[in-house]
C-alpha atoms as a PDB file:
ATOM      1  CA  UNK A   1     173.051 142.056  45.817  1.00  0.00           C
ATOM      2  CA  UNK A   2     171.011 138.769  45.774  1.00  0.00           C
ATOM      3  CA  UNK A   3     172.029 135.630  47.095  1.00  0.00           C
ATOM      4  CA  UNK A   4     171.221 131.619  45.333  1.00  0.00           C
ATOM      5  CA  UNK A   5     169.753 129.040  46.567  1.00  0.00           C
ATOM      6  CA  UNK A   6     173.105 127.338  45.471  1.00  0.00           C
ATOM      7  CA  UNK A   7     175.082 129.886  47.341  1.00  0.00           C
ATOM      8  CA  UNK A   8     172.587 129.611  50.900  1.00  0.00           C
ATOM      9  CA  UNK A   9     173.277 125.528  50.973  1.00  0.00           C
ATOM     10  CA  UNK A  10     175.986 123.997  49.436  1.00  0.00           C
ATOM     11  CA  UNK A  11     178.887 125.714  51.157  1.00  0.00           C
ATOM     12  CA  UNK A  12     176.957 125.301  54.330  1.00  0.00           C
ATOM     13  CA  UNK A  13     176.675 121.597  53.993  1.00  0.00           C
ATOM     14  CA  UNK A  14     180.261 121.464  52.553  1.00  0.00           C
ATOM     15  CA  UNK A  15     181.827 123.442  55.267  1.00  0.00           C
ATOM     16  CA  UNK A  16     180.014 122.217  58.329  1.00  0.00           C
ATOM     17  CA  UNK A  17     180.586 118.058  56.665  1.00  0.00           C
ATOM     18  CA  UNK A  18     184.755 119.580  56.617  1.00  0.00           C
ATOM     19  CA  UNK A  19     184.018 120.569  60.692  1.00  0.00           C
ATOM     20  CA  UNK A  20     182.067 117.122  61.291  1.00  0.00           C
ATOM     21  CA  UNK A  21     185.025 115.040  59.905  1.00  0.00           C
ATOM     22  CA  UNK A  22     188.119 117.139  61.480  1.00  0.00           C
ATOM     23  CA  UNK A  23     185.636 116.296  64.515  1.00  0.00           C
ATOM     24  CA  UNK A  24     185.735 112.743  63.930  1.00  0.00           C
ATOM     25  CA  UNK A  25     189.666 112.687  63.655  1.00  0.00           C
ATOM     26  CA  UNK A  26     190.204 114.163  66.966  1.00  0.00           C
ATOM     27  CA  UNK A  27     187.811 111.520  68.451  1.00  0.00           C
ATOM     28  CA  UNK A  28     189.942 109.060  66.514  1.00  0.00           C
ATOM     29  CA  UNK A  29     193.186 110.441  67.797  1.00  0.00           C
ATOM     30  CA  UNK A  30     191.484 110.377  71.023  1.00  0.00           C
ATOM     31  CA  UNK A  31     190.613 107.176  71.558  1.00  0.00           C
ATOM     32  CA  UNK A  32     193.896 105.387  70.097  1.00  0.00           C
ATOM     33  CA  UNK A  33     196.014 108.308  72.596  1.00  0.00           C
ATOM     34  CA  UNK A  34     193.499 106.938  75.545  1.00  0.00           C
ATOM     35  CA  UNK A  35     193.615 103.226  74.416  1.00  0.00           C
ATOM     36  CA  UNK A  36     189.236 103.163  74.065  1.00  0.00           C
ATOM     37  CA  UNK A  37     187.835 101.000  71.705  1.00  0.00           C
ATOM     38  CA  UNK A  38     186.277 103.657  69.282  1.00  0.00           C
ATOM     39  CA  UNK A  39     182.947 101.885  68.887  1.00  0.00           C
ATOM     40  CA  UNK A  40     182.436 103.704  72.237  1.00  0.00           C
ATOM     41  CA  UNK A  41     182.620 106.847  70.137  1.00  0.00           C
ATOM     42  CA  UNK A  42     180.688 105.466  67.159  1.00  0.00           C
ATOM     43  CA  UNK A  43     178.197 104.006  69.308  1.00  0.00           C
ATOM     44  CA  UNK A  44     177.628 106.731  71.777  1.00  0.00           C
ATOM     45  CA  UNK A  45     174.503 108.458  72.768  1.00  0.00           C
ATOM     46  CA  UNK A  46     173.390 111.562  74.651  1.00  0.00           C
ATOM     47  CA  UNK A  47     170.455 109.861  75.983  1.00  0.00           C
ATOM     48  CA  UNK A  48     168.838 106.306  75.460  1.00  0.00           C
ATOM     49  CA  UNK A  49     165.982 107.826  73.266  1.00  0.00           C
ATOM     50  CA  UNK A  50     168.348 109.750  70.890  1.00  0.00           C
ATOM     51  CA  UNK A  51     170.256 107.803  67.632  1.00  0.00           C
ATOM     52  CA  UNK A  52     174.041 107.175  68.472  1.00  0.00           C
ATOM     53  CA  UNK A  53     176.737 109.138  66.962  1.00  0.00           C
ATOM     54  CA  UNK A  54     177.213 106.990  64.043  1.00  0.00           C
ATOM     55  CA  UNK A  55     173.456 107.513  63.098  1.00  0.00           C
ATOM     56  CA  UNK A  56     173.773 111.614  63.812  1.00  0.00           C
ATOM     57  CA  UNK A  57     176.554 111.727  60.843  1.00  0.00           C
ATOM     58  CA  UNK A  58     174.573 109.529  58.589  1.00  0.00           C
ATOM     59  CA  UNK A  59     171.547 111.636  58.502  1.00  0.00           C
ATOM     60  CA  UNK A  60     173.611 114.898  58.672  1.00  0.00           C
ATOM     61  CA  UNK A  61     175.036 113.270  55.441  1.00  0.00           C
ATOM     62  CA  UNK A  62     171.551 112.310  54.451  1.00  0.00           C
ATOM     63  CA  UNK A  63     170.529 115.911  54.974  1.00  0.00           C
ATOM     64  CA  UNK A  64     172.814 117.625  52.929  1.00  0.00           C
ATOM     65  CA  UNK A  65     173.059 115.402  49.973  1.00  0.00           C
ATOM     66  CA  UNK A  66     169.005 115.108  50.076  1.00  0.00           C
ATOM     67  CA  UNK A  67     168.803 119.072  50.088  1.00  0.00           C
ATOM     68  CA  UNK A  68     171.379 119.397  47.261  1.00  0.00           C
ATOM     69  CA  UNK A  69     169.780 116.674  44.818  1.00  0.00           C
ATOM     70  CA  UNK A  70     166.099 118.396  45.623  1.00  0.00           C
ATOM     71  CA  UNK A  71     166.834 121.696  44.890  1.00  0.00           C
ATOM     72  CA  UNK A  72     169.053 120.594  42.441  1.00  0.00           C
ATOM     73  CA  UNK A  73     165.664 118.911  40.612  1.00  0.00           C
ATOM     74  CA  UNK A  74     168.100 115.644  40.559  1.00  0.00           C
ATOM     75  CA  UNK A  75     167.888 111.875  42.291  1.00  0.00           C
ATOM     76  CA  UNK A  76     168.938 112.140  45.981  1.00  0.00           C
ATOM     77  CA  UNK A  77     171.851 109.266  46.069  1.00  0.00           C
ATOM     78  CA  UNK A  78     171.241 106.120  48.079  1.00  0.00           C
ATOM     79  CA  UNK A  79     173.777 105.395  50.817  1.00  0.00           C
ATOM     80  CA  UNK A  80     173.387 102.271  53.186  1.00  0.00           C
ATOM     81  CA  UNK A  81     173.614 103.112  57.066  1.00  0.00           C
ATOM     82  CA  UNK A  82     176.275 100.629  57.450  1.00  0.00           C
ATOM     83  CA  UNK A  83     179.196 102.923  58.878  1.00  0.00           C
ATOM     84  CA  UNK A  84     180.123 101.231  62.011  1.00  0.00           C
ATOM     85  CA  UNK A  85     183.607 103.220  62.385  1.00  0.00           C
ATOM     86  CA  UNK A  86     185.079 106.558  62.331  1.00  0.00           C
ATOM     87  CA  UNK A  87     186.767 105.484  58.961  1.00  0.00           C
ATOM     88  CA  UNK A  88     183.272 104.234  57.088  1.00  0.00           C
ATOM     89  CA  UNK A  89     182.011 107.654  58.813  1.00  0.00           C
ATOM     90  CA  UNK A  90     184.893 109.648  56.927  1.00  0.00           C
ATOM     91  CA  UNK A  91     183.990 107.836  53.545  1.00  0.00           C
ATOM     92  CA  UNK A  92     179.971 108.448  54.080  1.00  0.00           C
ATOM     93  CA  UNK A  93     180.816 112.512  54.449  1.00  0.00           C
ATOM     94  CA  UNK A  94     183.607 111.938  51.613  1.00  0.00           C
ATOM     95  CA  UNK A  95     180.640 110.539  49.192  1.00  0.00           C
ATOM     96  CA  UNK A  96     178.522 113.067  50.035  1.00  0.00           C
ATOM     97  CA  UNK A  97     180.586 115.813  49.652  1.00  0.00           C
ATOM     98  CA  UNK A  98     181.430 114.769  46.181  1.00  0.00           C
ATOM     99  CA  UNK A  99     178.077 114.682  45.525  1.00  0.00           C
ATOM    100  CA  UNK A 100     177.641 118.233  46.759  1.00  0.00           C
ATOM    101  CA  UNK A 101     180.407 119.371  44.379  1.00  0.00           C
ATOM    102  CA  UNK A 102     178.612 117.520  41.608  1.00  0.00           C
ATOM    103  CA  UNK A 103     175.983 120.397  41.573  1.00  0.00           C
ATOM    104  CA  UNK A 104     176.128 123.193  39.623  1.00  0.00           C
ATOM    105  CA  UNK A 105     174.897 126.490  40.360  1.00  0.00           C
ATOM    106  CA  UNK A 106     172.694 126.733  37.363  1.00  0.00           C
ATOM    107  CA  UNK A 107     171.118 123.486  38.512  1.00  0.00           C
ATOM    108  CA  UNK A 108     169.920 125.635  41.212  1.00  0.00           C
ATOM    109  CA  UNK A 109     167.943 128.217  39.043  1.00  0.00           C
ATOM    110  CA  UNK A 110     164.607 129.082  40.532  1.00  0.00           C
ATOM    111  CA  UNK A 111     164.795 126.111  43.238  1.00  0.00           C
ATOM    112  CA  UNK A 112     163.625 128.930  45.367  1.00  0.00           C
ATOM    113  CA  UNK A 113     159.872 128.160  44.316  1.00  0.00           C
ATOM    114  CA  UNK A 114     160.465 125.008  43.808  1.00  0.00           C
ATOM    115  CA  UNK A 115     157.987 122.235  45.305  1.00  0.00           C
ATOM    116  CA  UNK A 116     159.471 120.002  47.564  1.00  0.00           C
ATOM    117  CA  UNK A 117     157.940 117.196  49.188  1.00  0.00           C
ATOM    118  CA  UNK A 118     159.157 115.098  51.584  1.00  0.00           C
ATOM    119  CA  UNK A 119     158.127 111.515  53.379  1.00  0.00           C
ATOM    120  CA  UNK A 120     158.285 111.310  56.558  1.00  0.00           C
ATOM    121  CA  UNK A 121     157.754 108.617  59.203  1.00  0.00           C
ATOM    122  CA  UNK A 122     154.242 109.777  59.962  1.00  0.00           C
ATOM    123  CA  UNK A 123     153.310 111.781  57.194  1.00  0.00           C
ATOM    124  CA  UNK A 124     153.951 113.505  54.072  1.00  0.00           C
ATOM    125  CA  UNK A 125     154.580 117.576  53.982  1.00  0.00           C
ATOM    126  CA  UNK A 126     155.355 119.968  50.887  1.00  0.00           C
ATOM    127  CA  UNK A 127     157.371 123.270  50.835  1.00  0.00           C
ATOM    128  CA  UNK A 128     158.556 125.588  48.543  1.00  0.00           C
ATOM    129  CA  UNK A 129     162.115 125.401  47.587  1.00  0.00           C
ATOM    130  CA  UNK A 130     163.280 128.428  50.123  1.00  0.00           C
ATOM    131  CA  UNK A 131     160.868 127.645  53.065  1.00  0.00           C
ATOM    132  CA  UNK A 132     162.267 123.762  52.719  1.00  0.00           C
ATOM    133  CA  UNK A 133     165.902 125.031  52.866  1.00  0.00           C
ATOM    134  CA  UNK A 134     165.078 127.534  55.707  1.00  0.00           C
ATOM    135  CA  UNK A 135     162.765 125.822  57.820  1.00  0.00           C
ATOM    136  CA  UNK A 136     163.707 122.230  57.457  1.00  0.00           C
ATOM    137  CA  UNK A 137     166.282 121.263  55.267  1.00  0.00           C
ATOM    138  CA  UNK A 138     169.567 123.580  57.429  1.00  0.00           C
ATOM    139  CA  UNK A 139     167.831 123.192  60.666  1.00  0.00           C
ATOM    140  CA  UNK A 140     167.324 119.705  60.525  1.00  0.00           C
ATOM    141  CA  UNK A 141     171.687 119.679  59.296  1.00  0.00           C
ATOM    142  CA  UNK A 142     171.995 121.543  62.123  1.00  0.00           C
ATOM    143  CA  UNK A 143     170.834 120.091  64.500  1.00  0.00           C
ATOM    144  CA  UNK A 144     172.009 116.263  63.515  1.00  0.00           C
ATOM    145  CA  UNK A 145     176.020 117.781  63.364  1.00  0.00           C
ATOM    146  CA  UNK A 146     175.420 119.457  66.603  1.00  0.00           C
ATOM    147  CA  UNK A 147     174.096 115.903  68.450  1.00  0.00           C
ATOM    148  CA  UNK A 148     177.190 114.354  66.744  1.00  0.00           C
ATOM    149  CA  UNK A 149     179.344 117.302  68.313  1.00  0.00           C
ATOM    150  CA  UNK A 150     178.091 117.093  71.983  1.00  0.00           C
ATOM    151  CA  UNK A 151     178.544 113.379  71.553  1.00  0.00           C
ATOM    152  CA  UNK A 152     181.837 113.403  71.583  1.00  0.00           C
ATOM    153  CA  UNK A 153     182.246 116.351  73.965  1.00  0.00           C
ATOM    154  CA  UNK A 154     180.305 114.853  76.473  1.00  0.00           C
ATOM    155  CA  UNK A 155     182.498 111.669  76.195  1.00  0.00           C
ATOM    156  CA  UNK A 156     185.272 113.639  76.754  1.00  0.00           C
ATOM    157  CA  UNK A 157     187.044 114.217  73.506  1.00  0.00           C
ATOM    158  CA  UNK A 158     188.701 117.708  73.334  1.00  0.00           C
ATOM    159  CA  UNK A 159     186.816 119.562  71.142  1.00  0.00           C
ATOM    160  CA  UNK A 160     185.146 123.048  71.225  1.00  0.00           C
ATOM    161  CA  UNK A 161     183.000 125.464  69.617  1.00  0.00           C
ATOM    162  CA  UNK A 162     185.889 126.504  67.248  1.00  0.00           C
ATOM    163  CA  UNK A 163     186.425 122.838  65.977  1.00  0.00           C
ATOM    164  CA  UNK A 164     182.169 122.774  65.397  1.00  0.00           C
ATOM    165  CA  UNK A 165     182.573 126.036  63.618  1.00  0.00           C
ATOM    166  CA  UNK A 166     185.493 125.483  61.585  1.00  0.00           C
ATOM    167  CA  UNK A 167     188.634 127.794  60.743  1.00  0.00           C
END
C-alpha cells in the first residue's frame, strides 16, 4: 500500500487546525467563566523571546496553507497578521482550512520530488517535495500548535493532551 503526499499533509494540517480552534474556545470560555480580558490569552507568551499566542496560530496557519499551496504547485494565499482576538484567530484557521480543502489530491501528483524552496529570514534553502514535508514543513506545524497549546496551559486554561490531540 503506498501513501500521497496529499494523504501525509492535508488531514494533518486539517485535523490538528480542528484541535487548535476547539483549543481556542475553551480559552474563550475560560476567560469570560473567570472574568480575564482575553487579550491576556491572545497576547500571552511562554517566555519574553518567544512570539505570543496570537503569532503561534498565525504561522501554524501560515504553515499549513504554505505546505498545501507548495506541494500543491499553486500560490500560497496571503493573510495579514492582524488577528488580535480569539474570534479573528477562529476566522484565520477557518480561511485556511478552506484553503486546505481547496486542494485536490491529483494536485498532489509527484509533489514528492518536487523542488521546494523557501525564504527565510537569513537565508534561502531548497528541498525536495518529501524531505520539505518531513523535515520542515510538519515539524515546523508542530511545533508552532504545540507553543500555542502550552500557552494556554501554562496560563491556566483546562486543557490536556487529549484536547491537543483531538477526538
Amino acid at each position: 500500500m503506498s501513501i500521497s503526499m496529499h494523504q501525509l499533509s492535508i488531514p494533518v494540517f486539517e485535523r490538528m487546525l480542528g484541535n487548535l480552534s476547539a483549543i481556542i474556545a475553551k480559552a474563550a470560555a475560560h476567560a469570560e467563566a473567570r472574568k480575564i480580558d482575553p487579550a491576556v490569552f491572545v497576547n500571552a507568551r511562554l517566555a519574553p523571546d518567544m512570539f505570543p499566542f496570537s503569532r503561534q496560530v498565525q504561522i501554524a496557519c501560515d504553515a499549513a496553507k504554505g505546505a498545501g499551496a507548495r506541494l500543491a504547485g499553486v500560490e500560497v494565499p496571503s493573510h495579514p497578521d492582524t488577528e488580535s482576538s480569539f474570534a479573528e484567530l477562529q476566522e484565520r484557521i477557518a480561511k485556511t482550512q478552506t484553503f486546505l480543502r481547496s486542494l485536490s489530491p491529483a494536485q498532489f501528483d509527484g509533489s514528492e520530488a518536487r523542488r521546494i524552496s523557501l525564504k527565510l529570514r537569513d537565508r534561502e534553502v531548497e528541498f525536495q517535495g518529501l524531505d520539505f514535508l518531513t523535515q520542515f514543513a510538519l515539524p515546523n506545524f508542530y511545533f508552532h500548535i504545540s507553543a500555542a497549546y502550552a500557552i494556554l496551559r501554562h496560563n491556566g486554561v483546562d486543557i490536556g493532551k487529549r484536547d491537543y490531540l483531538g477526538a
